[in-house]
C-alpha atoms as a PDB file:
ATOM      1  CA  UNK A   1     -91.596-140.469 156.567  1.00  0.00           C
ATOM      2  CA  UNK A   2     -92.723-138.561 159.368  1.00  0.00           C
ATOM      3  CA  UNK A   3     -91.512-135.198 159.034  1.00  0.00           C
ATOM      4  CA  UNK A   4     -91.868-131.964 161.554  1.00  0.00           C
ATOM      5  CA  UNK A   5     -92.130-128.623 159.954  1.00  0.00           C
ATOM      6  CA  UNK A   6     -91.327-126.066 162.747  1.00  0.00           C
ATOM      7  CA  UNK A   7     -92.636-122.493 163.349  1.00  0.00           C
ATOM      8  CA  UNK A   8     -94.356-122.715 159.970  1.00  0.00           C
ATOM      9  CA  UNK A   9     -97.761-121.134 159.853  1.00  0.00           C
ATOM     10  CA  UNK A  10     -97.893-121.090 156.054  1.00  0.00           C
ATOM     11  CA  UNK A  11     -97.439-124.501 155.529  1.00  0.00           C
ATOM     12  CA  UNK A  12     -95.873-124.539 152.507  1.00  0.00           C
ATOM     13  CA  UNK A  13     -93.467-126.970 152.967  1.00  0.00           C
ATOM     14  CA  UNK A  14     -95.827-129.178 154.727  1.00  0.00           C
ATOM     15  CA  UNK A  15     -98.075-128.993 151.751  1.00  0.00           C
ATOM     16  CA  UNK A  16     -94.895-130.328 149.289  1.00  0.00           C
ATOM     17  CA  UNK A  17     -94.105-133.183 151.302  1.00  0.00           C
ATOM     18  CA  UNK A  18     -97.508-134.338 152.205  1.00  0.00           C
ATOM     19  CA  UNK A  19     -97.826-133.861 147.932  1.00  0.00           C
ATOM     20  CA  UNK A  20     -95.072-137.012 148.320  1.00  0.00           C
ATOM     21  CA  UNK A  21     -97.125-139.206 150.578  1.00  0.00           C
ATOM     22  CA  UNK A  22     -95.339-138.556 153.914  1.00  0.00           C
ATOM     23  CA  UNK A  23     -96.782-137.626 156.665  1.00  0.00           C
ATOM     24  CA  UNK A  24     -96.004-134.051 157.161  1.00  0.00           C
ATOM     25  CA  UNK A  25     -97.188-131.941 160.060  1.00  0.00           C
ATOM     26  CA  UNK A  26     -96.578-127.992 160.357  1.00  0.00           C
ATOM     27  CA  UNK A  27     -96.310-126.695 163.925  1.00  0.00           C
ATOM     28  CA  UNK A  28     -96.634-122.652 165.336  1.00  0.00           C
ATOM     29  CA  UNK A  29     -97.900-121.465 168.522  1.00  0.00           C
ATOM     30  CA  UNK A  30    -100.490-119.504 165.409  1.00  0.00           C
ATOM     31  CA  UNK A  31    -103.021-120.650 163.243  1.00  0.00           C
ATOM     32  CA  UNK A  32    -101.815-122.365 160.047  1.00  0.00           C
ATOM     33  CA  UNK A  33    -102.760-119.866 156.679  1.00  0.00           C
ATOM     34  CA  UNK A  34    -101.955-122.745 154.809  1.00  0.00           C
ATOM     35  CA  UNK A  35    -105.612-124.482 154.011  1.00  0.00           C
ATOM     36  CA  UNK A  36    -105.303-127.504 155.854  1.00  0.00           C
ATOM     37  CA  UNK A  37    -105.599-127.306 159.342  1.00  0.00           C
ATOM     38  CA  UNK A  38    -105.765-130.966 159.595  1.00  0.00           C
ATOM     39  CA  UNK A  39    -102.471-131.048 159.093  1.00  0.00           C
ATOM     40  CA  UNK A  40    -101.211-128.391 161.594  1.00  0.00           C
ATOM     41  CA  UNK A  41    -100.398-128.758 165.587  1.00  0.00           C
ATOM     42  CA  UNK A  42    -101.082-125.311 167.117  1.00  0.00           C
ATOM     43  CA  UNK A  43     -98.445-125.632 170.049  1.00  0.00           C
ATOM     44  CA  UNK A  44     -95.134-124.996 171.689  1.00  0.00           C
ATOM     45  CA  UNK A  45     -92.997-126.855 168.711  1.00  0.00           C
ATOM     46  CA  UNK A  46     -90.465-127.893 171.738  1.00  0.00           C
ATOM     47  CA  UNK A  47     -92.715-129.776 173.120  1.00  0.00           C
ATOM     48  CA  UNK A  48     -93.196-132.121 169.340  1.00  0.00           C
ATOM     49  CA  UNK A  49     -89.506-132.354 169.782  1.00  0.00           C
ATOM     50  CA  UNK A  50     -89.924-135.113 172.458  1.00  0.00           C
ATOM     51  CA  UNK A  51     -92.034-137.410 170.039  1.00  0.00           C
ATOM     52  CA  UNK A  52     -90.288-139.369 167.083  1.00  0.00           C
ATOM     53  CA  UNK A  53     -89.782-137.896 164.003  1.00  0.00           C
ATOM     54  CA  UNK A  54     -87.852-139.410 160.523  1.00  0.00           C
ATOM     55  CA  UNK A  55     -87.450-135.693 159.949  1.00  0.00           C
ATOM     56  CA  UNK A  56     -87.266-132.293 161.413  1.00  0.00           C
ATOM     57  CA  UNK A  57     -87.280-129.189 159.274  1.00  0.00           C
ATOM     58  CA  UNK A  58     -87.334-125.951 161.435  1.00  0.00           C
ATOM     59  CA  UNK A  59     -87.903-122.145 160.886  1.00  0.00           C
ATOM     60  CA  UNK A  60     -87.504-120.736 164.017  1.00  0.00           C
ATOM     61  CA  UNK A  61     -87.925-116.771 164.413  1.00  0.00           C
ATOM     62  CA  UNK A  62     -85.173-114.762 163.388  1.00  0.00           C
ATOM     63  CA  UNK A  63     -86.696-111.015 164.870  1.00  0.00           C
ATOM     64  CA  UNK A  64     -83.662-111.395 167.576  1.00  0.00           C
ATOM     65  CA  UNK A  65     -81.201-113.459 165.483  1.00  0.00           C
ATOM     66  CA  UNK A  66     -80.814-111.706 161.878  1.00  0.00           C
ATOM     67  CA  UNK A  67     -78.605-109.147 161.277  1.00  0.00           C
ATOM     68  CA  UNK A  68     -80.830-107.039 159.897  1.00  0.00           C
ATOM     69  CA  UNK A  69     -82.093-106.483 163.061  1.00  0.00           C
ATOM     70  CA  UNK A  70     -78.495-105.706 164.060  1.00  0.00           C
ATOM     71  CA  UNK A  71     -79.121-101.694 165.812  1.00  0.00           C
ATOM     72  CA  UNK A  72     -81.172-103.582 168.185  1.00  0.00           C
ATOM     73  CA  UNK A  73     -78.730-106.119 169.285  1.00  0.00           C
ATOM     74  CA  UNK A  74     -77.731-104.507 172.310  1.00  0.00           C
ATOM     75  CA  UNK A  75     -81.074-103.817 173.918  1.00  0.00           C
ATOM     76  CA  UNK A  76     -81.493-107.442 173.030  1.00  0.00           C
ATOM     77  CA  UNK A  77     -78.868-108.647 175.032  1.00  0.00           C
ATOM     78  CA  UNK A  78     -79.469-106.489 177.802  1.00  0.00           C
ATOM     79  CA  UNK A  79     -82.811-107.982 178.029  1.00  0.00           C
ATOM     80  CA  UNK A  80     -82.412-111.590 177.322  1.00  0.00           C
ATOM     81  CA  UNK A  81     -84.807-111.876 174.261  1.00  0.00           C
ATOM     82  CA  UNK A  82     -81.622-112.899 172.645  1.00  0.00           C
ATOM     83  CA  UNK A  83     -80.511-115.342 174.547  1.00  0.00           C
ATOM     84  CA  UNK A  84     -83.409-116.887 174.710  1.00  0.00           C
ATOM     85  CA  UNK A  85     -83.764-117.079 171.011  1.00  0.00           C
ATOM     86  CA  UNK A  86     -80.405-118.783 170.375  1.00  0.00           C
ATOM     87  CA  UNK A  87     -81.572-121.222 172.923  1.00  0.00           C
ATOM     88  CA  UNK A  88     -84.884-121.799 171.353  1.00  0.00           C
ATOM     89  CA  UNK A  89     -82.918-122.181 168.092  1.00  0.00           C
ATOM     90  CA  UNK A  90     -80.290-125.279 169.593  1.00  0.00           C
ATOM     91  CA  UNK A  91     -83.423-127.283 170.655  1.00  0.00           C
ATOM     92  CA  UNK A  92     -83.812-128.042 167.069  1.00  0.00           C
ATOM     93  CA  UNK A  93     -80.105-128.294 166.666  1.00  0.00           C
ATOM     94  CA  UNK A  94     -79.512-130.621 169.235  1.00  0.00           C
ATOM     95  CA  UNK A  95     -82.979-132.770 168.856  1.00  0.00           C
ATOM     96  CA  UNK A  96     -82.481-136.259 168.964  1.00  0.00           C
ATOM     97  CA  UNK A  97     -83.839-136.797 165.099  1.00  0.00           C
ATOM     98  CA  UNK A  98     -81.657-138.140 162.188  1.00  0.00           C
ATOM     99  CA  UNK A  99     -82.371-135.678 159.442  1.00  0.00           C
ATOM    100  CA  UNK A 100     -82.404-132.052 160.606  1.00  0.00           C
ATOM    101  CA  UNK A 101     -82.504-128.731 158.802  1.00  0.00           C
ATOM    102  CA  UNK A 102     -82.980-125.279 160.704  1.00  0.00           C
ATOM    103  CA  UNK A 103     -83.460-122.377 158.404  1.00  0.00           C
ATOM    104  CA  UNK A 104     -82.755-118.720 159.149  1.00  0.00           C
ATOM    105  CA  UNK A 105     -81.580-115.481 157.704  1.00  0.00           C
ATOM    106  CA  UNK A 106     -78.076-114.254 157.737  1.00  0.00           C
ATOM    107  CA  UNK A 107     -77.456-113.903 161.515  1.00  0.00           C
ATOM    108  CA  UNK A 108     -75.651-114.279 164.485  1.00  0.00           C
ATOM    109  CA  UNK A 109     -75.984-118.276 164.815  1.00  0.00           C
ATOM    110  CA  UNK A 110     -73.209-118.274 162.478  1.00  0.00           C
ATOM    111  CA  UNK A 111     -70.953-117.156 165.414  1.00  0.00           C
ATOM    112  CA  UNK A 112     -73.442-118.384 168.119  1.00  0.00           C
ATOM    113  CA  UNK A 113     -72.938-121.717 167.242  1.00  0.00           C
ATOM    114  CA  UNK A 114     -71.390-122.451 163.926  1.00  0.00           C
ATOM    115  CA  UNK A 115     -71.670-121.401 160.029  1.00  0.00           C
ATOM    116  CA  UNK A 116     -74.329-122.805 157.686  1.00  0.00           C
ATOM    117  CA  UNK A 117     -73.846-125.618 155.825  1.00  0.00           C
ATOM    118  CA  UNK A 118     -75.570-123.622 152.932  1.00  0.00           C
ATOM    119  CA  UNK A 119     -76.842-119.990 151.948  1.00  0.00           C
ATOM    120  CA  UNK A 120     -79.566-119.985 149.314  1.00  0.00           C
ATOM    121  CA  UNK A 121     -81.145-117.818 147.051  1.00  0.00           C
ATOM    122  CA  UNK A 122     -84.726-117.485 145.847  1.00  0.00           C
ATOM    123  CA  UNK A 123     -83.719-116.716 142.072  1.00  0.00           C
ATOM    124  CA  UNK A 124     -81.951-120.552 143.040  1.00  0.00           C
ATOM    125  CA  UNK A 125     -85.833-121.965 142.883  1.00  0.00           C
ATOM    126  CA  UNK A 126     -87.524-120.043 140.770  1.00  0.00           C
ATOM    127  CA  UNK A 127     -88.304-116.467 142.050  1.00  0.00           C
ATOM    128  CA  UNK A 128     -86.351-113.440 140.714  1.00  0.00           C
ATOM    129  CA  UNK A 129     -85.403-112.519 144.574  1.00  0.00           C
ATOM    130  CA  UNK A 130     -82.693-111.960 146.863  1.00  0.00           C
ATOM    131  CA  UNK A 131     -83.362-112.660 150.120  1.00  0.00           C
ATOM    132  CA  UNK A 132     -80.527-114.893 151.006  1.00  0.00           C
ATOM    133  CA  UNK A 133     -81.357-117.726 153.184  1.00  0.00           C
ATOM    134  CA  UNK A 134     -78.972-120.021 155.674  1.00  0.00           C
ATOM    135  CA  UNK A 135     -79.695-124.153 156.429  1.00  0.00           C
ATOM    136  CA  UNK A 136     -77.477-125.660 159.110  1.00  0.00           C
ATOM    137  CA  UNK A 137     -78.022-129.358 158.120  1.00  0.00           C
ATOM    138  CA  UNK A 138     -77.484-132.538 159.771  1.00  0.00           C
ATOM    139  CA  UNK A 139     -77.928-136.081 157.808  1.00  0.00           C
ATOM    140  CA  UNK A 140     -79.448-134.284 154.844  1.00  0.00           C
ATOM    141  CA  UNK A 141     -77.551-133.284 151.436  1.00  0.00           C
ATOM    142  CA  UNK A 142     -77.126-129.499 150.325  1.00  0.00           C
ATOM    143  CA  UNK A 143     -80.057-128.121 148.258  1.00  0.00           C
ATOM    144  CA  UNK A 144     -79.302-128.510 145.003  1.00  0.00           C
ATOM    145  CA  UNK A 145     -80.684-125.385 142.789  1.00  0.00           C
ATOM    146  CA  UNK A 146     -83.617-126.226 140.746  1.00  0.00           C
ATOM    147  CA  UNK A 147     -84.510-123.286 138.062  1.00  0.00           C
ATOM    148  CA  UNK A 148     -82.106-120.416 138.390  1.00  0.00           C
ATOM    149  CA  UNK A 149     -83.741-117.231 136.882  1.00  0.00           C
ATOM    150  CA  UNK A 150     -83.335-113.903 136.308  1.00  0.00           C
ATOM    151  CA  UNK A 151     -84.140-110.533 138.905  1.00  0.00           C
ATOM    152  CA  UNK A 152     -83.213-109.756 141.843  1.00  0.00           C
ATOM    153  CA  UNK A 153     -85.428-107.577 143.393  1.00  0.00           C
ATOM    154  CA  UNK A 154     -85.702-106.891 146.955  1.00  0.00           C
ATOM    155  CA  UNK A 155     -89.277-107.192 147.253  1.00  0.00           C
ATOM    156  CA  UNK A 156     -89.144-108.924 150.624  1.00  0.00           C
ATOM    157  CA  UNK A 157     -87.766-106.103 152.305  1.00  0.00           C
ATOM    158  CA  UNK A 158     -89.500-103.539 150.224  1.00  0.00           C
ATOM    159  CA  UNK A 159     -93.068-104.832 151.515  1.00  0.00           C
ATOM    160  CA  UNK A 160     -94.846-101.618 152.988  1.00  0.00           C
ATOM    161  CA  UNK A 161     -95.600-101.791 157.035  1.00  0.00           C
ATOM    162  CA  UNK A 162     -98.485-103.842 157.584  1.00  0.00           C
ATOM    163  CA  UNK A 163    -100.069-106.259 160.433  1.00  0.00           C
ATOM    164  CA  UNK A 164     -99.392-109.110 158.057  1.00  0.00           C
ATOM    165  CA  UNK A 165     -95.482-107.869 156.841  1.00  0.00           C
ATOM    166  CA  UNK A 166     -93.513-110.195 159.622  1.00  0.00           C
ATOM    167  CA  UNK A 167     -95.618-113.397 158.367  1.00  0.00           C
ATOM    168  CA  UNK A 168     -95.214-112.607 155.082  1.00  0.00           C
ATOM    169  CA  UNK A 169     -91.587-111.852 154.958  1.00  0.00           C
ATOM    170  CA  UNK A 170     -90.572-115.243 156.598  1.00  0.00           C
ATOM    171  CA  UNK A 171     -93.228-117.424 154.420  1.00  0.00           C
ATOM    172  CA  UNK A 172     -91.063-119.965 152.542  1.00  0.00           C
ATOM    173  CA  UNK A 173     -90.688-119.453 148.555  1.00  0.00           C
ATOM    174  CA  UNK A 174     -93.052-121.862 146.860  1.00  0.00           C
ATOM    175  CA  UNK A 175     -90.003-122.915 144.777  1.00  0.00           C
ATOM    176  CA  UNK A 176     -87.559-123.623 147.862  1.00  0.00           C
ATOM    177  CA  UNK A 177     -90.410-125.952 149.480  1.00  0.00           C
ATOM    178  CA  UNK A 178     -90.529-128.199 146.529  1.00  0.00           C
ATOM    179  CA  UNK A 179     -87.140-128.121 146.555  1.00  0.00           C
ATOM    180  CA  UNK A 180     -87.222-129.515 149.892  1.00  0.00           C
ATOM    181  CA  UNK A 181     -89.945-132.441 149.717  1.00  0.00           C
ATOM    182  CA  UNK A 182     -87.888-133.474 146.100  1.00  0.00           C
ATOM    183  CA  UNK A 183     -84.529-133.840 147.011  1.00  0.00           C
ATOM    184  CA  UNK A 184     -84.933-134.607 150.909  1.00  0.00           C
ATOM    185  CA  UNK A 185     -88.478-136.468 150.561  1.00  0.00           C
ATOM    186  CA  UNK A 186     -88.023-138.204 147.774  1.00  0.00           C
ATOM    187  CA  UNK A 187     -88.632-138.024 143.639  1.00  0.00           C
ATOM    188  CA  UNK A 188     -92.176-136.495 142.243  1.00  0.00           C
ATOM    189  CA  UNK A 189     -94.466-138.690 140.556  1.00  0.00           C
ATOM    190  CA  UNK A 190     -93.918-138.669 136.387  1.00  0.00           C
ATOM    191  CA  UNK A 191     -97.365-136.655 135.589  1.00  0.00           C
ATOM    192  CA  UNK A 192     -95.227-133.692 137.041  1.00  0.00           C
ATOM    193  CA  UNK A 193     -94.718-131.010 139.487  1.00  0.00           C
ATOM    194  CA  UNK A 194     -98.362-129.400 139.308  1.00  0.00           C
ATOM    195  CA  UNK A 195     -99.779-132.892 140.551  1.00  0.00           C
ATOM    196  CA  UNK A 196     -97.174-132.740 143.232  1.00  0.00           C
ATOM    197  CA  UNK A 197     -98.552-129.399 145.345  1.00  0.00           C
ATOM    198  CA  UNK A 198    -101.915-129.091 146.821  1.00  0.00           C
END
């Protein structure tokens, strides 16, 4: 398949689907962090939207959207940074692909628009963290979870200020990627999961 990963500079979930054979590109207006910037399209994602894709998997920013941004909501508004957020947010929503899934924190699309089709969990994948996660979904099943663990430490949140904190606190969890690429990309080769990653 050919499969869009939105707004991700990290390009973990890129990396587990091209793992699968498809052909996988991440997209952000930054340089990818992931390893392979053969693989990444440093532009406008909106503008990818008017190409073909089997797939579109977005992570659009949430700074003006999540709710733990909430005491700044109102200078948001007043400004338009907002608005122009949930708007950058229905391009995926309403992009003419078959298989669509936006993710974003806990936030106001859930009144904006609609509710999530899902909320996950990190310690759902693998990682014994909260940091709970919504996917509005269109022609794709619910994540199933795929190694439930113990903890459920905050350590997201708890990350001390530095210039790297925003990038590192919306990087996908290595466990929720493969997720991803397995159950909406297809099955992982029998030799197992560690062949499946690169």
């Amino acid at each position: 398949m050919k499969v869009l990963v939105a707004c991700e500079e990290s390009q973990e979930v890129c990396k587990a689907f091209r793992a699968l054979g498809h052909e996988a590109y991440s997209c952000d207006i930054e340089p990818c962090s992931g390893g392979h910037p053969e693989w990444h399209l440093q532009c406008d994602a909106l503008e990818l939207l008017k190409m073909q894709w089997d797939m579109i998997l977005a992570f659009p920013p949430c700074t003006d959207l999540a709710v733990s941004g909430a005491r700044y909501f109102a200078e948001k508004r007043a400004d338009g940074r907002q608005q122009k957020s949930i708007e950058f947010f229905m391009q995926f929503a309403t992009a003419d692909c078959p298989k669509i899934a936006i993710e974003n924190p806990v936030g106001i699309m859930s009144t904006a628009w609609r509710k999530p089709d899902q909320i996950i969990q990190p310690w759902q994948y693998g990682h014994g963290e909260t940091k709970a996660t919504c996917l509005w979904l269109k022609g794709l099943p619910k994540l199933e979870p795929t190694n439930i663990v113990k903890g459920r430490e905050q350590r997201v949140w708890r990350m001390p200020p530095c210039k790297d904190r925003a990038r590192l606190r919306s990087r996908t969890f290595r466990g929720i990627a493969l997720a991803m690429a397995e159950q909406w990309g297809g099955i992982c080769p029998p030799e197992g999961k560690e062949h499946c990653y690169g």
